[in-house]
Protein backbone atom coordinates (compact mmCIF):
# COMPACT_ATOMS: atom_id res chain seq x y z
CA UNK A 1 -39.35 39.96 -4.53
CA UNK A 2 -39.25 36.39 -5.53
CA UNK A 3 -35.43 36.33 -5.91
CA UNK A 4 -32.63 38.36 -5.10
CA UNK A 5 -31.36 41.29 -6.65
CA UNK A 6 -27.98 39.77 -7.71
CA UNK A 7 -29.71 36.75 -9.13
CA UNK A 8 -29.44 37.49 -12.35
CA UNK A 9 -28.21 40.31 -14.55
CA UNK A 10 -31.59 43.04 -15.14
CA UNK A 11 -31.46 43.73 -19.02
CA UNK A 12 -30.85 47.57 -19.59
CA UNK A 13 -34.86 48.68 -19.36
CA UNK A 14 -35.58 46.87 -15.99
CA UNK A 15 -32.43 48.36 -14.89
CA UNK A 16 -33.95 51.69 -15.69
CA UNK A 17 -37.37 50.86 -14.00
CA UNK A 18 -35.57 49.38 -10.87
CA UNK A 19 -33.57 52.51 -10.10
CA UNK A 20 -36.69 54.25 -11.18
CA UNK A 21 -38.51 52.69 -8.37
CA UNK A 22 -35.64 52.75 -5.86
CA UNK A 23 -35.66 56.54 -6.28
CA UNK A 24 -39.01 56.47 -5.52
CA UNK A 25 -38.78 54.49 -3.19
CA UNK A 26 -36.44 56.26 -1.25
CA UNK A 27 -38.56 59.40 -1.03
CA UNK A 28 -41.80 57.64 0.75
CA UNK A 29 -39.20 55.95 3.30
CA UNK A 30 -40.37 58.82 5.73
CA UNK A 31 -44.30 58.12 5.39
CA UNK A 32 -45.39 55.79 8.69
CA UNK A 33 -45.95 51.97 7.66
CA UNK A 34 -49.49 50.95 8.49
CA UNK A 35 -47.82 47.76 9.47
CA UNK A 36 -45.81 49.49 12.45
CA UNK A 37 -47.18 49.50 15.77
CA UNK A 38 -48.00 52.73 17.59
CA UNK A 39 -47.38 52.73 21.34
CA UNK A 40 -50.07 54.37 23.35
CA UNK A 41 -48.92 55.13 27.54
CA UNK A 42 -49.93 57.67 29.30
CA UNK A 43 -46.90 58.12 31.10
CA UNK A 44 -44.92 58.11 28.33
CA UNK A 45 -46.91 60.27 26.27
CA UNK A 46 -46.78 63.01 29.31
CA UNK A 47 -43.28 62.94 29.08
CA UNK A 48 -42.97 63.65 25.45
CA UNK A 49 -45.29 66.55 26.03
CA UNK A 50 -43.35 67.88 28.82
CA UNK A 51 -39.99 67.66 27.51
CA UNK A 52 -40.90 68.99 23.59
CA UNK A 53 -43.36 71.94 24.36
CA UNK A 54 -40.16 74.21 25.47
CA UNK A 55 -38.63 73.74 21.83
CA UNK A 56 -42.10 73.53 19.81
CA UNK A 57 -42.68 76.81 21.80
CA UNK A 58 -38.93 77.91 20.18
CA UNK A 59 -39.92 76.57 16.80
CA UNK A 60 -42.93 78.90 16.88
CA UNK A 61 -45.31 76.05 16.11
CA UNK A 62 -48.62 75.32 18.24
CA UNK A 63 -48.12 72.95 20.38
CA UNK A 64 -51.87 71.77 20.15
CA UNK A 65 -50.79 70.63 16.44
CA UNK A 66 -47.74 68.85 17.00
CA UNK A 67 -47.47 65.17 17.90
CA UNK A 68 -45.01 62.83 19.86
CA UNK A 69 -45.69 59.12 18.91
CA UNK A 70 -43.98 56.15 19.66
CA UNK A 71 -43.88 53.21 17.04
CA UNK A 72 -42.32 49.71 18.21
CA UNK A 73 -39.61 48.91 16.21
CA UNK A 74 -35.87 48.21 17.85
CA UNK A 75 -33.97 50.65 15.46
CA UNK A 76 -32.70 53.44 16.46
CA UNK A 77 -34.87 56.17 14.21
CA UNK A 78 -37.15 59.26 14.07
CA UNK A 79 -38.71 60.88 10.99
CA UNK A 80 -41.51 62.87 10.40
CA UNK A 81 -43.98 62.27 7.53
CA UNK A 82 -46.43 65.02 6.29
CA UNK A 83 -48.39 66.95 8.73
CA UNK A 84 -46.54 67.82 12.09
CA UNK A 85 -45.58 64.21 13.83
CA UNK A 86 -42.84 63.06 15.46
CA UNK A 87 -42.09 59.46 15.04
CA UNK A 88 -39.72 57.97 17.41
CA UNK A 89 -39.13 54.41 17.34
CA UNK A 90 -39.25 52.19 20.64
CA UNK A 91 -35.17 51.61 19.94
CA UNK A 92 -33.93 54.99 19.99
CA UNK A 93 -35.80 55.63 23.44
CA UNK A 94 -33.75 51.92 24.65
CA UNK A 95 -31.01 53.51 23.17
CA UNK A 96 -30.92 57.14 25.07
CA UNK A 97 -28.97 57.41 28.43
CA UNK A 98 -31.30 60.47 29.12
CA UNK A 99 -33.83 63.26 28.58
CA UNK A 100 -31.86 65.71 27.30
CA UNK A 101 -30.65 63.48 24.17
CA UNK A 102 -34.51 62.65 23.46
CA UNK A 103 -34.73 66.74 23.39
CA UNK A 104 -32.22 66.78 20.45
CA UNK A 105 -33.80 64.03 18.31
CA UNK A 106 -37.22 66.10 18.49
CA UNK A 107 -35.16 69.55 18.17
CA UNK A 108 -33.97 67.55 15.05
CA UNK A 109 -37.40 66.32 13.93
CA UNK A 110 -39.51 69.74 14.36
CA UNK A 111 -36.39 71.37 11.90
CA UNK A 112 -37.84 69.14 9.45
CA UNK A 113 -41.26 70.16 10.17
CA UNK A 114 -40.75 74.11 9.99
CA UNK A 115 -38.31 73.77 7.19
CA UNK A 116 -41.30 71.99 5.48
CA UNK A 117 -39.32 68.71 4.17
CA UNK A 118 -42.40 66.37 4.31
CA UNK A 119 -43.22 68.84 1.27
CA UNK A 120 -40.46 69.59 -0.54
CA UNK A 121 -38.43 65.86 -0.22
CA UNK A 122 -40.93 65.16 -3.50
CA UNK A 123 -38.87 68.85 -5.43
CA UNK A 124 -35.76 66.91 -4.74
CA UNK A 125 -37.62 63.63 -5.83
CA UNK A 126 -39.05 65.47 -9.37
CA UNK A 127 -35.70 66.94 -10.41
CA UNK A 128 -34.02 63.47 -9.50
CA UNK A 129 -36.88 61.71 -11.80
CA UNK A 130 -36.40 64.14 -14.56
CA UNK A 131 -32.79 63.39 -14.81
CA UNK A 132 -33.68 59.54 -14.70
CA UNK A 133 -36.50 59.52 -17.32
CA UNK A 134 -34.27 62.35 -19.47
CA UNK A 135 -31.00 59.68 -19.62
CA UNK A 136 -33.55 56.82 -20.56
CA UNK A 137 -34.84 58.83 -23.66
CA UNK A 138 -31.22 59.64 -24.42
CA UNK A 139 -29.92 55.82 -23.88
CA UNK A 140 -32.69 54.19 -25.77
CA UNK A 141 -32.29 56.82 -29.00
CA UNK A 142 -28.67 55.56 -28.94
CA UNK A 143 -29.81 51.78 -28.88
CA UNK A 144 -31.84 52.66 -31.61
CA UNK A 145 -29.13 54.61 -33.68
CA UNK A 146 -26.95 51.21 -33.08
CA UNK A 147 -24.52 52.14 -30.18
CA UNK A 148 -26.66 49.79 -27.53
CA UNK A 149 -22.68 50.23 -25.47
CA UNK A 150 -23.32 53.93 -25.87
CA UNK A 151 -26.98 54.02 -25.12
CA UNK A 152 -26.55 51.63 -21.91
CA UNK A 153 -23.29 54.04 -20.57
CA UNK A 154 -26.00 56.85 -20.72
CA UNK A 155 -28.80 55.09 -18.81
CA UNK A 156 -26.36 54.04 -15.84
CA UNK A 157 -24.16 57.90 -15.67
CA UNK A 158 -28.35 59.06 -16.06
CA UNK A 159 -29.44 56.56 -13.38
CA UNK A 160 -26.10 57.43 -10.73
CA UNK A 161 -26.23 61.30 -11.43
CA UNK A 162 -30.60 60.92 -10.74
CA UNK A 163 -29.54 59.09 -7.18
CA UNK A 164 -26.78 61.98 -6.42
CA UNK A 165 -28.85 64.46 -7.12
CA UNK A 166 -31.60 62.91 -4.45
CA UNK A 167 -28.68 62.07 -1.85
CA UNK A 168 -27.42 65.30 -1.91
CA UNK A 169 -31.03 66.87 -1.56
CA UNK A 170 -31.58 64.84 1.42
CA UNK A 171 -28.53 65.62 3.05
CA UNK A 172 -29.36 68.97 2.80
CA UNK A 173 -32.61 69.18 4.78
CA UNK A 174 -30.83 66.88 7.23
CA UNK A 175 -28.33 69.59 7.56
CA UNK A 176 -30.75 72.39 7.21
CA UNK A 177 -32.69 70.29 10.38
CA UNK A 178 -29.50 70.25 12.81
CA UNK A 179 -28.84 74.03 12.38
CA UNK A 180 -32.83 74.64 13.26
CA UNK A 181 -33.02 71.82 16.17
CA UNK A 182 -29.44 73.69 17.55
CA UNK A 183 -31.14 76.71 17.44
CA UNK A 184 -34.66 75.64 18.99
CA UNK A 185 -32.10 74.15 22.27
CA UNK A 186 -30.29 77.27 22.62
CA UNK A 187 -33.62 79.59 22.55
CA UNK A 188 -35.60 76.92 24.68
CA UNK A 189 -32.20 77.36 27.15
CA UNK A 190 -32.19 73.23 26.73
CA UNK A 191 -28.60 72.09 26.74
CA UNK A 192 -27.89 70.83 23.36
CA UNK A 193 -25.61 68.05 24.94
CA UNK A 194 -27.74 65.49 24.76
CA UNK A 195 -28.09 66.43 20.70
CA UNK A 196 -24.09 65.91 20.38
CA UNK A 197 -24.09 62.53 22.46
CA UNK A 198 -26.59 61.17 20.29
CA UNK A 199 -24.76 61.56 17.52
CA UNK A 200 -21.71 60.48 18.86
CA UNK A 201 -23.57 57.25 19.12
CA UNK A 202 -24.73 57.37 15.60
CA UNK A 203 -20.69 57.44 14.90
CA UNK A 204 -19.94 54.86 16.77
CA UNK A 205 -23.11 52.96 15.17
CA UNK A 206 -21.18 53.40 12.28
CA UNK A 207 -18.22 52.46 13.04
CA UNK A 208 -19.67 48.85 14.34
CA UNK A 209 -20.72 48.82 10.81
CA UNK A 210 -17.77 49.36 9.57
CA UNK A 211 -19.53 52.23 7.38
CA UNK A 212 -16.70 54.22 5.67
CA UNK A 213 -16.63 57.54 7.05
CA UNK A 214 -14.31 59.86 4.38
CA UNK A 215 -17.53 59.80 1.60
CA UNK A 216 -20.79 60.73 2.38
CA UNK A 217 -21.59 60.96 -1.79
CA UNK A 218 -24.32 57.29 -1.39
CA UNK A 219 -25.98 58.38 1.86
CA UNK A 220 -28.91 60.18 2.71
CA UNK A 221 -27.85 61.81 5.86
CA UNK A 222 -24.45 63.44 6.43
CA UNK A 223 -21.64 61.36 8.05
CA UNK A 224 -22.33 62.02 12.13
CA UNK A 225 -18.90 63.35 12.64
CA UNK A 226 -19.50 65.98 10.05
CA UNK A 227 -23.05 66.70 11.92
CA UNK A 228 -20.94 66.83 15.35
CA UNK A 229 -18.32 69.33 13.90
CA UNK A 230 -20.94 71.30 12.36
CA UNK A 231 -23.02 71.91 15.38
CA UNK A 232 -20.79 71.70 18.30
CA UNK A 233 -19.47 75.25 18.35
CA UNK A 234 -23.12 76.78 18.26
CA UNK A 235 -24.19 74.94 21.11
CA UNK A 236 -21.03 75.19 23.18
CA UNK A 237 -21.83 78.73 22.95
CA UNK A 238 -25.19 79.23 24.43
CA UNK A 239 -25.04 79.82 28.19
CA UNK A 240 -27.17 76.61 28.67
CA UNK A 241 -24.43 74.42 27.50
CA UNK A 242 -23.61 73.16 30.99
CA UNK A 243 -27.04 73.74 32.45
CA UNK A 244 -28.02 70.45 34.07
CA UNK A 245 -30.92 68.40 33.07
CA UNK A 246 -33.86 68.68 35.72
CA UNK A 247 -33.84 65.74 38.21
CA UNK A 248 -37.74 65.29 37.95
CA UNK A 249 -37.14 64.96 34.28
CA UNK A 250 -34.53 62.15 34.01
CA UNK A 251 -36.54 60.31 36.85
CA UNK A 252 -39.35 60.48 34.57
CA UNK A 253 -37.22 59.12 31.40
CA UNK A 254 -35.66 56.68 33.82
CA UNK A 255 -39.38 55.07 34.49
CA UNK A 256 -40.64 55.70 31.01
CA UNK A 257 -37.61 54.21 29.85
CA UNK A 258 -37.66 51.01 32.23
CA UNK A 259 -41.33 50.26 31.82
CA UNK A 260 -40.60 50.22 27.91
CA UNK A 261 -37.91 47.47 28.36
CA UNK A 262 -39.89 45.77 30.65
CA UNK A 263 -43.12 45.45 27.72
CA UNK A 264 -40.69 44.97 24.77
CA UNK A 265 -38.07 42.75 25.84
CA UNK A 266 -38.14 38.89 26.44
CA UNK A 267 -38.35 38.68 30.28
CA UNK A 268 -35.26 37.00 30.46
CA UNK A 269 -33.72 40.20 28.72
CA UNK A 270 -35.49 42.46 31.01
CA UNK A 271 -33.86 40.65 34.40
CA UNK A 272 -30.69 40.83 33.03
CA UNK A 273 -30.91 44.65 32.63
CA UNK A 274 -32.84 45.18 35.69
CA UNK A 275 -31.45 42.25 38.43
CA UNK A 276 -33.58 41.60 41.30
CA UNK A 277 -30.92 42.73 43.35
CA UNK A 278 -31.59 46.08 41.96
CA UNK A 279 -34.32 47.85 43.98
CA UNK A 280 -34.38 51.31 42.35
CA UNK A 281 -37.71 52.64 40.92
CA UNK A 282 -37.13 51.88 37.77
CA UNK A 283 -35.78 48.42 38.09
CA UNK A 284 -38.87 47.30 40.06
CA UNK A 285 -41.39 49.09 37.29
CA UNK A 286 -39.17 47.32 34.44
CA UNK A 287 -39.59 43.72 36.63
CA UNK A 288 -43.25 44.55 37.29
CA UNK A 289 -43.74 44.44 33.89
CA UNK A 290 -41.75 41.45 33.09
CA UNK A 291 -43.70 38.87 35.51
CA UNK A 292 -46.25 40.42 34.02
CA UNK A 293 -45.28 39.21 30.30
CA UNK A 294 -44.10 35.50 32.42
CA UNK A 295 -48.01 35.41 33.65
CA UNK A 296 -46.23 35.74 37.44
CA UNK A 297 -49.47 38.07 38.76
CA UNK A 298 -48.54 37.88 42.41
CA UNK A 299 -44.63 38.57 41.28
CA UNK A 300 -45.62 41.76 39.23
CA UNK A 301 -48.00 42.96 41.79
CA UNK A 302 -45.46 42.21 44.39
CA UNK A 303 -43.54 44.64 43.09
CA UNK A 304 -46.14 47.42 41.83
CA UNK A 305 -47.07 47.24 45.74
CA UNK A 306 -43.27 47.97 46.57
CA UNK A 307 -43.73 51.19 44.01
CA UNK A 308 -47.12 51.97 46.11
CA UNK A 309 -45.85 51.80 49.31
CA UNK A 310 -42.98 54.57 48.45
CA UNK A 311 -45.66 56.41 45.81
CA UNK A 312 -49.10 55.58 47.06
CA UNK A 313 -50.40 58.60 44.70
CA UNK A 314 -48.48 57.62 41.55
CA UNK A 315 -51.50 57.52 38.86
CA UNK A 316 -49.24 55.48 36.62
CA UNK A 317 -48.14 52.86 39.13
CA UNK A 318 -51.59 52.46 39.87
CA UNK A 319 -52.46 52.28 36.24
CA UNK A 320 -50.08 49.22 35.36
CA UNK A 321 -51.50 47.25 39.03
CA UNK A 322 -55.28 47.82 37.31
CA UNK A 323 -53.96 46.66 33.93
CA UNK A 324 -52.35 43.45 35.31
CA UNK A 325 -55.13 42.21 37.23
CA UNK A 326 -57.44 42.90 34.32
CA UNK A 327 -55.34 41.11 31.48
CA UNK A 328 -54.90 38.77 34.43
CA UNK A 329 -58.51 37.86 34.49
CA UNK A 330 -59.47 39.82 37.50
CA UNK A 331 -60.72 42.48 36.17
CA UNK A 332 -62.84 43.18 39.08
CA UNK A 333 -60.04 43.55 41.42
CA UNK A 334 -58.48 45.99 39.14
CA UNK A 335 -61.53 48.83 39.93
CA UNK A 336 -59.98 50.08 42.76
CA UNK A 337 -56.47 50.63 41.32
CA UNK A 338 -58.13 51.90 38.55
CA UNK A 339 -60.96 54.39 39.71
CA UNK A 340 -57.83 55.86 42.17
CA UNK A 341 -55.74 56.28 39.16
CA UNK A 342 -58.38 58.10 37.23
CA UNK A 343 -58.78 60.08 40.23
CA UNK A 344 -55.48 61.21 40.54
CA UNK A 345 -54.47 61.80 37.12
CA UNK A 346 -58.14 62.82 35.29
CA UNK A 347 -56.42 64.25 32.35
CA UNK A 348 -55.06 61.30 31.25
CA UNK A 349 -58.07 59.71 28.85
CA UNK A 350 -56.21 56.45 28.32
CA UNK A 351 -56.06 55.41 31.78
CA UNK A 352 -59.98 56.32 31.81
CA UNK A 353 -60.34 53.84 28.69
CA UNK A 354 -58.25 51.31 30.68
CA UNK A 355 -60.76 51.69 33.20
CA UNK A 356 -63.75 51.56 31.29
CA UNK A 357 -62.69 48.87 29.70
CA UNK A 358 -62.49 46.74 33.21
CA UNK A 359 -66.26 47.78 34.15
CA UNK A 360 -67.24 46.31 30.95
CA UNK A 361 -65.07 43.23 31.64
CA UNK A 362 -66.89 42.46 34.94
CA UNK A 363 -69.83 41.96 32.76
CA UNK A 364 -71.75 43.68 35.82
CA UNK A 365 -75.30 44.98 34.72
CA UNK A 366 -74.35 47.90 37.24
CA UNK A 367 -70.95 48.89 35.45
CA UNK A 368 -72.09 49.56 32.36
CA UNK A 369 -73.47 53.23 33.30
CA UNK A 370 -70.42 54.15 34.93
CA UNK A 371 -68.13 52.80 31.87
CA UNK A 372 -70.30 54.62 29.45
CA UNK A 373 -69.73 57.63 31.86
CA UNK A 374 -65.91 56.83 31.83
CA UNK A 375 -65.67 56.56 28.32
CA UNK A 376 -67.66 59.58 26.83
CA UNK A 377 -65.11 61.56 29.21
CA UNK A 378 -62.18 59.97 27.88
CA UNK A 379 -63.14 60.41 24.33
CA UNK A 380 -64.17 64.05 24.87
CA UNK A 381 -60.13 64.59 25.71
CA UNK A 382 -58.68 62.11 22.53
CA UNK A 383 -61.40 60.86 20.36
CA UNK A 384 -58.28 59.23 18.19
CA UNK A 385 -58.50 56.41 20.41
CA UNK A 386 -60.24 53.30 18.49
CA UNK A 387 -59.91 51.11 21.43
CA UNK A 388 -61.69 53.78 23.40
CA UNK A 389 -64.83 54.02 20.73
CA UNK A 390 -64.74 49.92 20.81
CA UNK A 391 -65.50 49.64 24.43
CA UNK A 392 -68.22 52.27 23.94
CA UNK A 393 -69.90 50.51 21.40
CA UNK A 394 -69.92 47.80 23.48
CA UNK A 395 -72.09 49.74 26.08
CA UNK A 396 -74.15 51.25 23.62
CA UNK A 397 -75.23 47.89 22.29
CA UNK A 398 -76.21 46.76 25.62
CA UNK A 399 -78.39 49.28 26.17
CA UNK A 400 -79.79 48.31 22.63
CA UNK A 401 -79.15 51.14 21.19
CA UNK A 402 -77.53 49.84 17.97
CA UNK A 403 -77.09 52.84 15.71
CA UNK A 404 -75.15 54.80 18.12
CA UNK A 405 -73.07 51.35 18.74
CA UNK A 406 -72.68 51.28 14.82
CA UNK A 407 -71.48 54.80 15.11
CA UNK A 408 -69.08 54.14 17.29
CA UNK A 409 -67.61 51.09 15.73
CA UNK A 410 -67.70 53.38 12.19
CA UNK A 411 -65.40 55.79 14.78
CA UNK A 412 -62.95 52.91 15.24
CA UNK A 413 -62.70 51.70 11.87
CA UNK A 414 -62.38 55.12 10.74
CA UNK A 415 -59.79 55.81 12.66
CA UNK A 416 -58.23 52.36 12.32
CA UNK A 417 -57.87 52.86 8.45
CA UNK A 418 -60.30 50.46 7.05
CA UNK A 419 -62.87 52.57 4.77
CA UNK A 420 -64.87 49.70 3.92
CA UNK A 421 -66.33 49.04 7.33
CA UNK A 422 -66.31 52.56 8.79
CA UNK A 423 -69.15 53.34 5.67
CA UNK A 424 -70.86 50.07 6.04
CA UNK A 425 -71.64 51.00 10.10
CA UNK A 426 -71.42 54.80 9.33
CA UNK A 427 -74.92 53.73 7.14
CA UNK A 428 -76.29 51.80 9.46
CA UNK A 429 -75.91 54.10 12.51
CA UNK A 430 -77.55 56.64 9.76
CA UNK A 431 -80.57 54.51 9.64
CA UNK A 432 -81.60 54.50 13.52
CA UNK A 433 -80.38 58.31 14.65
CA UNK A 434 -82.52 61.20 14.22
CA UNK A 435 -81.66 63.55 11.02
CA UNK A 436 -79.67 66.37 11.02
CA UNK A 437 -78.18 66.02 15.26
CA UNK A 438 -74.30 65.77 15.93
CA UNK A 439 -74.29 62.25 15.61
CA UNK A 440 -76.31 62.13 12.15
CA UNK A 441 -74.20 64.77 10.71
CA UNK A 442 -71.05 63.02 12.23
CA UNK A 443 -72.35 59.29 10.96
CA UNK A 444 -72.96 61.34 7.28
CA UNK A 445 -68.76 62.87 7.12
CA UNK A 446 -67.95 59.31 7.95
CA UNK A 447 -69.97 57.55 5.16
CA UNK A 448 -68.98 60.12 2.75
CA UNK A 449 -64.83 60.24 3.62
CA UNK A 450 -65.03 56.71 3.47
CA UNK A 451 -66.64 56.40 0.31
CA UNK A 452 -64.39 58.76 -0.89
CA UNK A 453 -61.38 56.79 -0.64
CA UNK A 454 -63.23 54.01 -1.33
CA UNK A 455 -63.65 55.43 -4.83
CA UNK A 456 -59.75 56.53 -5.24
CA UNK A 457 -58.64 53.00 -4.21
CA UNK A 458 -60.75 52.07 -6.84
CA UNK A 459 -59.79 54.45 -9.30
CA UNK A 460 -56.16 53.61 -8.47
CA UNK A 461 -56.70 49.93 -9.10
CA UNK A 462 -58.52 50.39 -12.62
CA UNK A 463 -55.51 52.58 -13.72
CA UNK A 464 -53.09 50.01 -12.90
């Protein structure tokens, strides 16, 4: 906006529209910004698997359909938007002291998904808009009889009892999520521990910010004390209340944890978390990281070889050792780190992509057929990977095979949101691939979704 909102008094119709679009507003704050960066680690993305199958399993969801991903952005926050994704932002993982209270924030977030909220936030959203639009009608008949006092008391009880009505909706399904995340930890037999610390934080969050907690009327979520009280006793009674969380586990947060500090932070942030004088795993994989981000290549690899030497097998520490000597400029030292990672961990299609991306770096004549190799496989596992379909295209139009590089670049685009392009190559690789095989038919649904909303954008643009 081009001033604030307390800049100058709204007259009684822009009022109306403003709290008109703040509802609104308010009930698309849990779709994903396109402007928010997504995270993609292998590691970490193993780790999200591993600790939320147990309670997708106890939410009686398939576990092929639900998805862990990690946006950068330091607040502490999680949401789901439609479909069945988890959103977890880079904050609330710097803000956990362990596994177990990551397991409650998904517990949390897959309530929402089986209760269906993505869905039904827009019932609470229509009865809320009703009330709005019906004390508007009211108001301005009012105004028009001559009692504009009268008419404007109506718009703002019409306006507060719309934004109640919302507030209280949404602390429903927050409610409504606790009770099924509770009961997803006690049938998983996941100690729901972790769930209660984390919002013990969330109290003391705000209490910092000196939020008052005797009303919860204006918010969207219940007070965290209220959640605590409300849950406690449920947990405390299932037999895995004191079960302890599994070593192998908490290492893996520990690293997952460090290595996220270590990409995130300023350096000098990162050292002050993890000192030098610290030589645990995690406080070398954090500092490995960190020289990294300070252009120190010997210093980070200095360290990634201290991580070898006690984990010579480690897939992931291998990983990062390839990926700094590739964004490092050596991207022909990186092969070995990276074939050996690929090796040991060949389920992992990013660290494939990482690899094929280094072959193609080398600008080697004789890389190119192994990349292409490399990265057919690692699309064949996640073909949601535009990074993954860039490098390919890049080997497909060395060969000279341009329409199946076009294809792949429609891929990316396609995947990267931006319609335009993704038909525009989609076409192309449809003029130079035989009719009617996979990748014809796959070049054609490309052209034709992105026309699609091609068309709506368009459509939206002429209403307005």
């Amino acid at each position: 906006m081009s001033e604030p909102l307390h800049a100058r008094r709204p007259g009684i119709f822009r009022l109306g529209r403003w709290c008109l679009f703040l509802l609104l507003s308010v009930t698309l704050a849990t779709e994903p910004a396109m402007a928010q960066s997504i995270l993609r680690d292998a590691e970490t993305e193993s780790l999200f698997h591993d600790i939320a199958d147990p309670l997708i399993a106890a939410g009686h969801l398939n576990p092929k359909s639900v998805q862990i991903v990690l946006i950068q952005d330091d607040s502490i926050n999680a949401f789901v938007a439609t479909g069945q994704t988890v959103y977890i932002h880079t904050g609330l993982i710097a803000a956990a002291d362990n596994a177990n209270e990551v397991q409650g924030v998904i517990a949390h977030e897959l309530g929402h998904i089986t209760g269906g909220h993505a869905i039904r936030i827009q019932e609470g959203a229509k009865v809320a808009t009703g009330i709005m639009l019906l004390s508007l009608i009211l108001g301005a008949a009012a105004m028009a009889a001559g009692s504009a006092e009268g008419g404007a008391g109506i718009m703002a009880a019409g306006q507060q009892a719309a934004m109640g009505k919302f507030l209280a909706f949404s602390r429903d399904q927050e409610s409504s999520a606790d009770q099924a995340g509770s009961s997803f930890l006690n049938t998983a037999g996941i100690s729901g521990k972790g769930m209660i610390s984390f919002f013990k934080k969330l109290q003391n969050l705000e209490y910092r910010l000196a939020i008052p907690q005797e009303d919860a009327y204006a918010r969207t979520h219940p007070l965290s004390g209220e959640r605590i009280q409300a849950l406690e006793a449920n947990l405390k009674a299932s037999p895995a209340w004191n079960k302890p969380i599994d070593p192998r586990l908490e290492e893996r947060f520990e690293r997952v944890k460090a290595k996220l500090v270590g990409y995130i932070n300023d350096p000098r942030r990162t050292f002050i978390l993890y000192p030098e004088t610290d030589h645990s795993l995690s406080a070398r994989y954090a500092r490995a990281y960190a020289w990294h981000k300070q252009a120190e290549v010997e210093k980070s690899t200095s360290e990634l070889d201290s991580l070898l030497r006690d984990r010579p097998n480690d897939p992931f520490f291998l990983e990062l050792k390839g990926q700094v000597l590739l964004e490092s400029g050596r991207p022909e030292e990186a092969l070995e780190s990276l074939r050996e990672a690929v090796r040991r961990a060949p389920d992992q299609p990013l660290i494939a992509s990482l690899l094929g991306h280094a072959l193609i770096a080398t600008e080697q004549p004789g890389n190119y057929d192994e990349a292409k190799k490399v990265l057919k496989a690692a699309i064949n596992r996640d073909n949601s990977n535009p990074f993954a379909w860039y490098q390919l295209g890049i080997v497909y139009d060395h060969e000279g095979d341009s329409a199946r590089a076009a294809l792949a670049t429609a891929e990316r685009y396609n995947l990267e949101g931006v319609p335009r392009l993704a038909m525009v190559n989609a076409q192309m690789a449809l003029q130079g691939i035989p009719n009617n095989t996979p990748d014809w038919l796959r070049a054609q649904d490309i052209a034709l979704v992105s026309k699609s909303e091609l068309d709506k954008d368009k459509h939206h643009r002429d209403r307005d």
